[in-house]
Protein backbone atom coordinates (compact mmCIF):
# COMPACT_ATOMS: atom_id res chain seq x y z
CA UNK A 1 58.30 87.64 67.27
CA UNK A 2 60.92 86.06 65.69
CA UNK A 3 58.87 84.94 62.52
CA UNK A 4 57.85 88.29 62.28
CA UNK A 5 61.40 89.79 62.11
CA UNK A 6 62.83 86.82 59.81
CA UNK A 7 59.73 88.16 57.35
CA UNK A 8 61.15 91.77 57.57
CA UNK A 9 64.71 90.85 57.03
CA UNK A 10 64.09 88.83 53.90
CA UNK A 11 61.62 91.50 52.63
CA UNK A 12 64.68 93.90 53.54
CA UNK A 13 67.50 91.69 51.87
CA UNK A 14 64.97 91.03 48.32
CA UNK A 15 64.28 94.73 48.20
CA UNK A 16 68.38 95.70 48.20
CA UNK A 17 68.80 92.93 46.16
CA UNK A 18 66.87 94.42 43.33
CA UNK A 19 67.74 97.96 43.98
CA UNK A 20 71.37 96.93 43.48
CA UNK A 21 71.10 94.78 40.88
CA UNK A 22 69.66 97.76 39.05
CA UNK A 23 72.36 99.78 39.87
CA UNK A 24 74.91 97.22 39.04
CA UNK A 25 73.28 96.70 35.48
CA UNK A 26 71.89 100.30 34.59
CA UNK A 27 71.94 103.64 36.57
CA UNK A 28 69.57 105.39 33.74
CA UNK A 29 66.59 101.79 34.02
CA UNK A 30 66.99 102.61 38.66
CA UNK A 31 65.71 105.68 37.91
CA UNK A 32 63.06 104.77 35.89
CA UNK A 33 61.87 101.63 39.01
CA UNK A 34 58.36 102.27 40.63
CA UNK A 35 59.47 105.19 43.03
CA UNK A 36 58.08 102.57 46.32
CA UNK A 37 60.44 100.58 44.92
CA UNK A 38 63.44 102.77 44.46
CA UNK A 39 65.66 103.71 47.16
CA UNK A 40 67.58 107.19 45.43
CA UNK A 41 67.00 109.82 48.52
CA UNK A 42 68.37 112.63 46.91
CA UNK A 43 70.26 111.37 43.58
CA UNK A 44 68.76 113.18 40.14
CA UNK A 45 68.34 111.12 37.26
CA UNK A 46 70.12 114.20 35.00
CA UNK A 47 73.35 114.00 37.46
CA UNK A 48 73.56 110.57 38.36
CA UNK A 49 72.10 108.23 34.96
CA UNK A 50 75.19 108.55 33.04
CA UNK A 51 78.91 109.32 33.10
CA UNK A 52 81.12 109.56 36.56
CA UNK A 53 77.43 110.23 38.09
CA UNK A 54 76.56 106.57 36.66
CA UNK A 55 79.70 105.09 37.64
CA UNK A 56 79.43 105.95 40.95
CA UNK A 57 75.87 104.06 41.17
CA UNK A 58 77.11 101.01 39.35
CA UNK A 59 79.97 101.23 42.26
CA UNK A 60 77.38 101.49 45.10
CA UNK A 61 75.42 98.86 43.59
CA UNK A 62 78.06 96.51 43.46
CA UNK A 63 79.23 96.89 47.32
CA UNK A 64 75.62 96.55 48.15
CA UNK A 65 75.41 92.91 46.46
CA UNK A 66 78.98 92.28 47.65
CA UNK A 67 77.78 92.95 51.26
CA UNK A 68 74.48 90.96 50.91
CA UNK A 69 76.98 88.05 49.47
CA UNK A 70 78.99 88.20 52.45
CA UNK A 71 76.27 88.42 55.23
CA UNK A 72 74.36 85.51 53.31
CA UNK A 73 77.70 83.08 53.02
CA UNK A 74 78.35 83.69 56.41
CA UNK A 75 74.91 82.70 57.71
CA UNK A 76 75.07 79.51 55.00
CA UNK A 77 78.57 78.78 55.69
CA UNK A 78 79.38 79.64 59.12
CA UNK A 79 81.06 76.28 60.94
């Protein structure tokens, strides 16, 4: 069982890896991912792919790979 979950929580960490790194770089290419692939709920490309709407995704993106970072050094790093 516990191969099993180690294969869902890399799958898990890989896809929110490139979700966010999509987000981080550009709000208007997210939209445009493979929508399997793309984890937008409700966000609109026409509200949310440019101006405070893109900020706002660049943001998210950004805490998303900040959190990753910090759950991954601490699993690396941890005395």
């Amino acid at each position: 069982m516990g191969v099993l979950a180690g294969c869902i929580a890399i799958a898990v960490g890989v896809f929110m890896t490139i979700n966010a790194a999509f987000m981080l770089a550009s709000p208007r290419t997210w939209f445009r991912l493979p929508g399997w692939l793309r984890a937008q709920g409700s966000l609109t490309e026409d509200k949310y792919s440019s101006g405070w709407g893109a900020i706002q995704i660049r943001v998210t993106g950004a805490l998303i790979l900040t959190a990753i970072a910090w759950v991954l050094s601490d699993m690396l790093f941890r005395r």
